[in-house]
Every structure is written in structure tokens, then in C-alpha cells.
N, C-alpha and C. Protein backbone atom coordinates (compact mmCIF):
# COMPACT_ATOMS: atom_id res chain seq x y z
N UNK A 1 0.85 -1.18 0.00
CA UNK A 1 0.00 0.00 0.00
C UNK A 1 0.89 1.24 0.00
N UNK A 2 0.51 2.20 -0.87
CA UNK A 2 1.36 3.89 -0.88
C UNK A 2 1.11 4.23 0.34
N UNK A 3 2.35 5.40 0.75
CA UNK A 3 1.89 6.48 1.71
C UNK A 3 0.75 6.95 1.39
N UNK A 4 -0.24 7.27 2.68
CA UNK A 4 -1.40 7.75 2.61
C UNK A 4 -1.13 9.49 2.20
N UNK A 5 -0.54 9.84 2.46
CA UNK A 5 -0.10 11.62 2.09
C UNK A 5 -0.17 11.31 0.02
N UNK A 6 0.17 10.47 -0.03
CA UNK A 6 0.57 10.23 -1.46
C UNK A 6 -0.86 10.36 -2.20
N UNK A 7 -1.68 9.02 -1.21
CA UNK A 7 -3.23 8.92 -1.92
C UNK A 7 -4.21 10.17 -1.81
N UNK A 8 -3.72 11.26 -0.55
CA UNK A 8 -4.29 12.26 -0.44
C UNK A 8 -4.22 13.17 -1.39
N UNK A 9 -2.78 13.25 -2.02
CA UNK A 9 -2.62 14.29 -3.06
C UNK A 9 -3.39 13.89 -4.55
N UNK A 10 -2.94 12.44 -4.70
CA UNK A 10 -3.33 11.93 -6.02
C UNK A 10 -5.32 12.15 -5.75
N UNK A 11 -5.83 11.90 -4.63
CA UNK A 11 -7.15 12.59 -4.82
C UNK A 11 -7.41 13.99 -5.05
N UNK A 12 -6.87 14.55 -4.65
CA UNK A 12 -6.96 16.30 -4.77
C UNK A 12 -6.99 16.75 -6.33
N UNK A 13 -5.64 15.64 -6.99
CA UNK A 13 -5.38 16.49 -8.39
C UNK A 13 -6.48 15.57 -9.58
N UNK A 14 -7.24 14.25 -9.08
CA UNK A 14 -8.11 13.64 -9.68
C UNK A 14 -9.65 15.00 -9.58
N UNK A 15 -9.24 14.99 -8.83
CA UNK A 15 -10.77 15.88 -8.27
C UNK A 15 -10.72 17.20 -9.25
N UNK A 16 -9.59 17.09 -9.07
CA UNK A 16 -9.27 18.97 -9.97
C UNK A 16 -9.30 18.17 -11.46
N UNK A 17 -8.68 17.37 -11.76
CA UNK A 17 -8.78 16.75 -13.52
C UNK A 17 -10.32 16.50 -14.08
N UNK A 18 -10.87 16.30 -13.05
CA UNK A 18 -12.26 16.00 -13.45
C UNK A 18 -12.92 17.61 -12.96
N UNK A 19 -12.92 18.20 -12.49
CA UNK A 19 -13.28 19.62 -12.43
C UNK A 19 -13.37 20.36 -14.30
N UNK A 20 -11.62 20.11 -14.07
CA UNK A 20 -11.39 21.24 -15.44
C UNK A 20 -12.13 20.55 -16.49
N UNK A 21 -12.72 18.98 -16.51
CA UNK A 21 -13.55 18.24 -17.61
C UNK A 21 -14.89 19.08 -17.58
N UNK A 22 -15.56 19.32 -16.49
CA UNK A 22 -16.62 19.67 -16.56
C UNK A 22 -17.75 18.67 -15.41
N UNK A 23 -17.15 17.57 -14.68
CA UNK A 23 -17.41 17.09 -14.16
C UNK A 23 -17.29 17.24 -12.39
N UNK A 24 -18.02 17.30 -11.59
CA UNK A 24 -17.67 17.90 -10.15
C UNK A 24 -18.04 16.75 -9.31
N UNK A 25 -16.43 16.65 -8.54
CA UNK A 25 -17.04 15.77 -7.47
C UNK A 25 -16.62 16.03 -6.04
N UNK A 26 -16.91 15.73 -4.80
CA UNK A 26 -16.53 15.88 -4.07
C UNK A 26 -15.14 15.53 -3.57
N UNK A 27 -14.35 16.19 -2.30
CA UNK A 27 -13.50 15.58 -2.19
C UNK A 27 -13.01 13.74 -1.24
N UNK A 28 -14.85 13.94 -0.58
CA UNK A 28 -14.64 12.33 -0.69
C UNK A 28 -14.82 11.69 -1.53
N UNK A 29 -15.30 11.96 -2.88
CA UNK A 29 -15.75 10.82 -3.23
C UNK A 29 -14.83 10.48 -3.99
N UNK A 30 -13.52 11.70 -4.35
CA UNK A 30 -12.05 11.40 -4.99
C UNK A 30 -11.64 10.29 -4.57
N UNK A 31 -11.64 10.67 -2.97
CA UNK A 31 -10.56 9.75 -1.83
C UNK A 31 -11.35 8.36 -2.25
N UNK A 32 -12.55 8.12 -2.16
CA UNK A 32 -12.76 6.94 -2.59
C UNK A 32 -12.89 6.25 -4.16
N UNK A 33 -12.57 7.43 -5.07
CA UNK A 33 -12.44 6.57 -6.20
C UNK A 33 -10.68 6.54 -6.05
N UNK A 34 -9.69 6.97 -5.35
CA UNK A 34 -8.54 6.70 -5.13
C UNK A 34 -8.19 5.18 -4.73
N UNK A 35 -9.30 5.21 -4.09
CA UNK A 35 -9.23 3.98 -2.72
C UNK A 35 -9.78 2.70 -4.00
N UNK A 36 -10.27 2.94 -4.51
CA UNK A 36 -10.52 1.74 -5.51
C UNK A 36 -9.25 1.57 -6.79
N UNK A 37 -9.03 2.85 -6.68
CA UNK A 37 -7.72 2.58 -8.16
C UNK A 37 -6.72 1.71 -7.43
N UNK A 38 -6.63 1.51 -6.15
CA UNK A 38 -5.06 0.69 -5.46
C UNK A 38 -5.83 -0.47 -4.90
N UNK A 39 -6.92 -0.50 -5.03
CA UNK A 39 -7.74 -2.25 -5.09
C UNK A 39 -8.11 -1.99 -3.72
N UNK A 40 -8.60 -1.36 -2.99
CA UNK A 40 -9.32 -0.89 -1.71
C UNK A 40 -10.78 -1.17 -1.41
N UNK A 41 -11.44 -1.48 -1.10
CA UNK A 41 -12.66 -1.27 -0.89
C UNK A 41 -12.98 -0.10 -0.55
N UNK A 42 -12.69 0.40 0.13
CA UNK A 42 -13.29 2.10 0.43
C UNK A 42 -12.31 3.00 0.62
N UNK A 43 -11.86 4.39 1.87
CA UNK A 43 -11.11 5.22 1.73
C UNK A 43 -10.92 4.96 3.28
N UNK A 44 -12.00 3.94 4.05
CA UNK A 44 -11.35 3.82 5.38
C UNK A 44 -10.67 3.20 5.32
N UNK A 45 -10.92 2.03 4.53
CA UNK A 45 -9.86 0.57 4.40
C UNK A 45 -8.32 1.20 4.06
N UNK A 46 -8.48 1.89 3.22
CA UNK A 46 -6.76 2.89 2.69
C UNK A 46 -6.57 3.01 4.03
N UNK A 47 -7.34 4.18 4.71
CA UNK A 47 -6.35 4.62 5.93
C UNK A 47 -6.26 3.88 7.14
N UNK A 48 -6.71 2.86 7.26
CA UNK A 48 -6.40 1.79 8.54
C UNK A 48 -5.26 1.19 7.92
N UNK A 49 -5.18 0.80 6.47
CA UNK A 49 -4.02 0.22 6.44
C UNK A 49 -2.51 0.66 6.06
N UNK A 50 -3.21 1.84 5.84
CA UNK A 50 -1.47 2.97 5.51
C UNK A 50 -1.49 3.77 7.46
N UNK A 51 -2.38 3.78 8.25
CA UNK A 51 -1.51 4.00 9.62
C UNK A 51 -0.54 3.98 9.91
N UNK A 52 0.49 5.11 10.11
CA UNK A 52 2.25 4.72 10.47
C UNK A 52 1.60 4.04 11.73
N UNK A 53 0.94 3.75 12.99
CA UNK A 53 1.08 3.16 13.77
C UNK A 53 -0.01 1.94 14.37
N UNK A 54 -0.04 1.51 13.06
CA UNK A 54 -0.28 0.11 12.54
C UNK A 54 0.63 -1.02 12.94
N UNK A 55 0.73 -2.22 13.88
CA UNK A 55 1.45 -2.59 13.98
C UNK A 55 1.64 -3.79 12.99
N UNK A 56 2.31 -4.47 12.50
CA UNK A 56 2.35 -5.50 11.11
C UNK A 56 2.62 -6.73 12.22
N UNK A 57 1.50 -7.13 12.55
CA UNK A 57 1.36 -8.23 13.38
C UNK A 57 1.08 -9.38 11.78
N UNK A 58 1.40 -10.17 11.94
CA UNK A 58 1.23 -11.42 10.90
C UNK A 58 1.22 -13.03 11.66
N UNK A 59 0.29 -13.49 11.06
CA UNK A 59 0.38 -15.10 11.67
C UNK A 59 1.93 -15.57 11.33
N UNK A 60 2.57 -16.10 11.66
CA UNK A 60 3.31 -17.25 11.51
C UNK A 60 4.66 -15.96 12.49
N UNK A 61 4.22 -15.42 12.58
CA UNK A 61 5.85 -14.15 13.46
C UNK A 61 6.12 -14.37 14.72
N UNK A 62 7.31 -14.28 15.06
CA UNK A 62 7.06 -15.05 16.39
C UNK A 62 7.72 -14.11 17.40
N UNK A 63 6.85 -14.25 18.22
CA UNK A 63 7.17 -13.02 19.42
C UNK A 63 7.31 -13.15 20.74
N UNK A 64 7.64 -12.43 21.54
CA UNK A 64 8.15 -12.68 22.84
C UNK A 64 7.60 -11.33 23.69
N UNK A 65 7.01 -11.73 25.47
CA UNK A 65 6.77 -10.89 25.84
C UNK A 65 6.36 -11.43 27.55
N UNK A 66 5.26 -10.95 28.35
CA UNK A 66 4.69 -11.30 29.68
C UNK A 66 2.93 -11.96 29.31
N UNK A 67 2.67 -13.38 29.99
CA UNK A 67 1.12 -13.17 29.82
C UNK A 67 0.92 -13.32 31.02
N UNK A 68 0.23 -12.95 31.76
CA UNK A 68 0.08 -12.91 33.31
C UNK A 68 1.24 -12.81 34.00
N UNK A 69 2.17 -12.25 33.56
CA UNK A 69 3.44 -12.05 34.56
C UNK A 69 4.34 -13.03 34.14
N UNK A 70 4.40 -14.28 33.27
CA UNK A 70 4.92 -15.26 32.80
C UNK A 70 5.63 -14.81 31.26
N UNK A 71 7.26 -14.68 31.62
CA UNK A 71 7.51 -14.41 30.24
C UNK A 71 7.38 -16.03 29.59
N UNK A 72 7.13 -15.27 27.58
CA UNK A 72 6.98 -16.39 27.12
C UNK A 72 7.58 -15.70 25.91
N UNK A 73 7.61 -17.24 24.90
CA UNK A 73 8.10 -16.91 23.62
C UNK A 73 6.92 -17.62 22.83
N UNK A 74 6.58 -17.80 21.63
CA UNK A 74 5.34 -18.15 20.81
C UNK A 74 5.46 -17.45 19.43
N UNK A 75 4.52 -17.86 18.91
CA UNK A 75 4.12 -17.81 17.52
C UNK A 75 2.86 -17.55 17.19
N UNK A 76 2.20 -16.66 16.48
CA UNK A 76 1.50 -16.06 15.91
C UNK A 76 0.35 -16.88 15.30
N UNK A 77 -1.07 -17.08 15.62
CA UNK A 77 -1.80 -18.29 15.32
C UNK A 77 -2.71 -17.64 14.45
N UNK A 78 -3.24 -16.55 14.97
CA UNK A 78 -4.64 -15.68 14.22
C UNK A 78 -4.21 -14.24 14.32
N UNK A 79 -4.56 -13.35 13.18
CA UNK A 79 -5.06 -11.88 13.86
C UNK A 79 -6.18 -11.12 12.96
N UNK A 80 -6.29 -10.60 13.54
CA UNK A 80 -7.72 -9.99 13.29
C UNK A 80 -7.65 -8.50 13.68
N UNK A 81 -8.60 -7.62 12.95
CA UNK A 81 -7.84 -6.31 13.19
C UNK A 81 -9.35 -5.96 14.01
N UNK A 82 -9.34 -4.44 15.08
CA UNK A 82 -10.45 -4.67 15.73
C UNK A 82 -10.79 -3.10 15.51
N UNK A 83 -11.16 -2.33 16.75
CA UNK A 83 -11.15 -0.54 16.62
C UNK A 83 -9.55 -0.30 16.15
N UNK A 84 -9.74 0.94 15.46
CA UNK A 84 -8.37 1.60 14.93
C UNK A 84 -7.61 1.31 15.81
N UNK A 85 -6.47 0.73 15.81
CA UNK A 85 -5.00 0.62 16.69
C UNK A 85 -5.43 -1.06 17.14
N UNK A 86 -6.07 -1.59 17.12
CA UNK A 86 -6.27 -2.92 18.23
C UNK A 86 -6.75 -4.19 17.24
N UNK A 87 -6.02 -4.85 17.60
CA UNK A 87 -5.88 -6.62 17.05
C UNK A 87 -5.81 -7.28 17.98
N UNK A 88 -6.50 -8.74 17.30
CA UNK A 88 -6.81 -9.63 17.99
C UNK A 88 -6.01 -10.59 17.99
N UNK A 89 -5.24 -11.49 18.84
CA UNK A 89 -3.75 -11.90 18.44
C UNK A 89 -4.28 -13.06 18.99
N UNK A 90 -4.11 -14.45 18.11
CA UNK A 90 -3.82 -15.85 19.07
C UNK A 90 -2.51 -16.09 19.31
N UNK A 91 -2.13 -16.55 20.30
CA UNK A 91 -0.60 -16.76 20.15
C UNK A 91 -0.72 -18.35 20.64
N UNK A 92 0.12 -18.81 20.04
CA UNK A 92 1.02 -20.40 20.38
C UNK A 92 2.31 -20.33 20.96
N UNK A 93 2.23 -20.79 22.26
CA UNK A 93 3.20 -20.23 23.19
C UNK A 93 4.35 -21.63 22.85
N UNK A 94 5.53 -21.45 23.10
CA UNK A 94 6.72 -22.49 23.08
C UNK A 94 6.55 -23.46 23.59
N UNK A 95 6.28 -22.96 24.69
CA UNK A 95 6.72 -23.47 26.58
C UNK A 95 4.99 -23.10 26.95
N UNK A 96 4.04 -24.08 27.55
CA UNK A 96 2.85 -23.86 28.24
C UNK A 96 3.34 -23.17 29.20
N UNK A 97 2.42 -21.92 29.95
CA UNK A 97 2.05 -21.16 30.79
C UNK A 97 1.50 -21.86 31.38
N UNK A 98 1.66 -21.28 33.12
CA UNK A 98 1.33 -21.85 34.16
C UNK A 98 0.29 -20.68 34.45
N UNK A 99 -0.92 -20.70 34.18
CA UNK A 99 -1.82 -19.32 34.46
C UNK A 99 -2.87 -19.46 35.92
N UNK A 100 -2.19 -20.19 36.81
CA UNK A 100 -3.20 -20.14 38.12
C UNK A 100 -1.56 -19.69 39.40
N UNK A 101 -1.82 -18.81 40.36
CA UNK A 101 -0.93 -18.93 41.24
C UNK A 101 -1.12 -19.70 42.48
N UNK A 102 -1.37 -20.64 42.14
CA UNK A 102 -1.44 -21.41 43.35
C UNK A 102 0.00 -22.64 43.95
N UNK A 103 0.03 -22.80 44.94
CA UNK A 103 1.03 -24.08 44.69
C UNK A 103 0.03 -25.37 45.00
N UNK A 104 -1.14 -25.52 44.71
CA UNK A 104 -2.04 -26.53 45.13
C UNK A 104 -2.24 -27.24 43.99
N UNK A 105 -2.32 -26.69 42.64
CA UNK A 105 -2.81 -27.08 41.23
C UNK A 105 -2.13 -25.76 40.29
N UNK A 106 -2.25 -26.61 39.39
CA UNK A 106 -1.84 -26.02 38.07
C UNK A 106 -2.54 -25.97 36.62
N UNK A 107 -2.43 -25.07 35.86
CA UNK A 107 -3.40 -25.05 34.16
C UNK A 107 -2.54 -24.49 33.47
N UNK A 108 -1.73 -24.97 32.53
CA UNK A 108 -1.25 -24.69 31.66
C UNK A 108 -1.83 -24.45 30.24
N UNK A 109 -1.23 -23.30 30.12
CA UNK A 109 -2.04 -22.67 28.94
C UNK A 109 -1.01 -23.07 27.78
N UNK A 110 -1.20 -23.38 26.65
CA UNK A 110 -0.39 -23.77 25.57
C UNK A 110 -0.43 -22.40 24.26
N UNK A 111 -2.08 -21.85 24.24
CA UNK A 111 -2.47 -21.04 23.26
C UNK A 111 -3.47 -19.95 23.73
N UNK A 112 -3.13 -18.46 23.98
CA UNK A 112 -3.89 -17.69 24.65
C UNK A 112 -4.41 -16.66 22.86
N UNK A 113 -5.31 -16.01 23.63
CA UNK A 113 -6.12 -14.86 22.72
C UNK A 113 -6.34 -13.58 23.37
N UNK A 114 -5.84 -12.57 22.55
CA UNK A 114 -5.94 -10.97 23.52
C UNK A 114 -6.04 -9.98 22.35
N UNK A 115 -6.70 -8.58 23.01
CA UNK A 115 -6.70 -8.31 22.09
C UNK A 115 -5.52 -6.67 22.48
N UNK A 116 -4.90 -6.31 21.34
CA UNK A 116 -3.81 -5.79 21.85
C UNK A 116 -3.48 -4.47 21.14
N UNK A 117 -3.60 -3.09 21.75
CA UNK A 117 -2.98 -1.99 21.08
C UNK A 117 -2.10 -1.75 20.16
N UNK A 118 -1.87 -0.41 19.38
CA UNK A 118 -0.16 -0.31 19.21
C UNK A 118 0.69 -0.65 19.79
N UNK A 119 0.67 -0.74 21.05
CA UNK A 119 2.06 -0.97 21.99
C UNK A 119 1.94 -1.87 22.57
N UNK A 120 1.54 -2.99 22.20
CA UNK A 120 1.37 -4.60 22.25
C UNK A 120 0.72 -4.71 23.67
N UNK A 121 -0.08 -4.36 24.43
CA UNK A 121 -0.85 -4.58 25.63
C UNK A 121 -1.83 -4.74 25.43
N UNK A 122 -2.26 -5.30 25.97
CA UNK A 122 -3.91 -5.37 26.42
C UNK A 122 -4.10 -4.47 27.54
N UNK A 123 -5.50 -3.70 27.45
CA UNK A 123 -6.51 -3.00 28.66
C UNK A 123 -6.66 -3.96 29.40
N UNK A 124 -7.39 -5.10 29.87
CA UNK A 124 -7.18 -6.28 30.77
C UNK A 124 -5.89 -6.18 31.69
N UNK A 125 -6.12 -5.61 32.85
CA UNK A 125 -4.79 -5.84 34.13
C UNK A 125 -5.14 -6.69 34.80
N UNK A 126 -3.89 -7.19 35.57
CA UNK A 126 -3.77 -8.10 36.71
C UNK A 126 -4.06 -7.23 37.59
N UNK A 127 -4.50 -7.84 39.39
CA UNK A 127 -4.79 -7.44 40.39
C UNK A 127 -3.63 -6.60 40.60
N UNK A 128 -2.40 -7.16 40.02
CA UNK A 128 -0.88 -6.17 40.21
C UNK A 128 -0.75 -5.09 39.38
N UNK A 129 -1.70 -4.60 38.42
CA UNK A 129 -1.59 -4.15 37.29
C UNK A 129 -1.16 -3.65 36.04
N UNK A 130 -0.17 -4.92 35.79
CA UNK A 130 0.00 -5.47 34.87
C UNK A 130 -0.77 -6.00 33.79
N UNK A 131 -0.89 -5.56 32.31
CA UNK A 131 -1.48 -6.09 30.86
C UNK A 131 -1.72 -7.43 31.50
N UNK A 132 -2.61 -8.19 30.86
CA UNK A 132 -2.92 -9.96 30.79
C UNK A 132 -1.30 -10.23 29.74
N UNK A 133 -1.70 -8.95 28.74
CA UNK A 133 -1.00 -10.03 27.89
C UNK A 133 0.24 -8.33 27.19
N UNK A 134 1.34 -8.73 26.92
CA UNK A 134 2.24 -7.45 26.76
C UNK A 134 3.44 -8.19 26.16
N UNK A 135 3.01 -7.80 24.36
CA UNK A 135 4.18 -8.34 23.70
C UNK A 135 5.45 -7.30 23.51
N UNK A 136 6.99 -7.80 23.94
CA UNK A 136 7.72 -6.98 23.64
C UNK A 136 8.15 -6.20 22.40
């Protein structure tokens, strides 16, 4: 995908080319015949995915970070994109997580789901308040 500054201009001077024709259109409806010339569905879809702070989360990437206070290492199972800035991340952990603090019993988690900002956290804190889940 182009810089979005790029698709902004190339709408402006479409809008004006079709002006000096005799034809008038708005300046959204440039942005969205822009948004279709680069195979877009619309002009939101352009700008969620030209976001400089977009993070390029991808299945198969493998990442490292805390899930309940438990560092881990894992791999990338699902993502899903959610409100502007936030994805939905499965991760496949290396090493199962031990996600109960007890010394009585134990649950090991093998594959968790969160959903996670730009800056790889989740809103979800621990009683310590700490992210559930906080990729480095």
C-alpha cells in the first residue's frame, strides 16, 4: 500500500482533472475513487491500512513478551484487526504457561487470545496491574 499523504494528493489532483472536464465531485468521493484505483474497498480501508502506527502483526511471526506475569516466547496463530489501533492476536506459546498462582494445582495454557494496542498490551490488568497479555 502507498503512503497515505501520497493517496491524499493523487485525490486532490483527480478531483481537480475532473473539475477542469466539466465534471464535479466531491472531495470524498475522490478519496474513494482513489481507494478503488489501489484495489481498496473504500477510503477507510486505505487509511487503517497505511496507519504509520499500525502494527504488522502477521500469523506465523514469532514473538516474545509477559502473559500474566509469565515471560513467554510463541508464535502467531490468528489476527484480526479490531477498533483503529487494536488486534486480535492468538498466540502459540513455546513453553505452556502456568496461568493459576497457586502451589495446590496447576493449568497450563499452551495457546492464549488478547486483544492488543499499538504498543502490544492489552486494557485487561492483573490485580498487580499489569497487561494480561504485553508483547515486547
Amino acid at each position: 500500500m502507498q503512503d497515505i499523504t501520497v493517496l491524499k494528493t493523487q485525490a486532490k489532483r483527480l478531483r481537480k482533472a475532473l473539475a477542469d472536464t466539466g465534471t464535479e465531485v466531491s472531495h470524498s468521493r475522490a478519496l474513494e475513487l482513489v481507494a478503488q484505483s489501489v484495489g481498496a474497498r473504500d477510503w477507510n480501508t486505505v487509511a487503517a491500512t497505511t496507519r504509520p502506527d499500525t502494527p504488522a502483526w502477521h500469523i506465523g511471526q514469532i514473538v516474545s513478551g509477559r502473559y500474566l506475569g509469565h515471560a513467554f516466547t510463541g508464535r502467531i496463530h490468528e489476527v484480526s484487526a479490531r477498533a483503529a489501533g487494536w488486534h486480535r492476536l492468538t498466540i502459540d506459546f513455546d513453553t505452556p504457561v502456568d496461568v493459576v498462582a497457586s502451589e495446590h494445582f496447576t493449568s497450563l495454557r499452551r495457546r492464549v487470545s488478547g486483544t492488543v494496542g499499538t504498543d502490544g498490551k492489552t486494557v485487561e490488568k492483573t490485580s498487580n496491574g499489569q497487561p494480561h497479555l504485553q508483547l515486547d
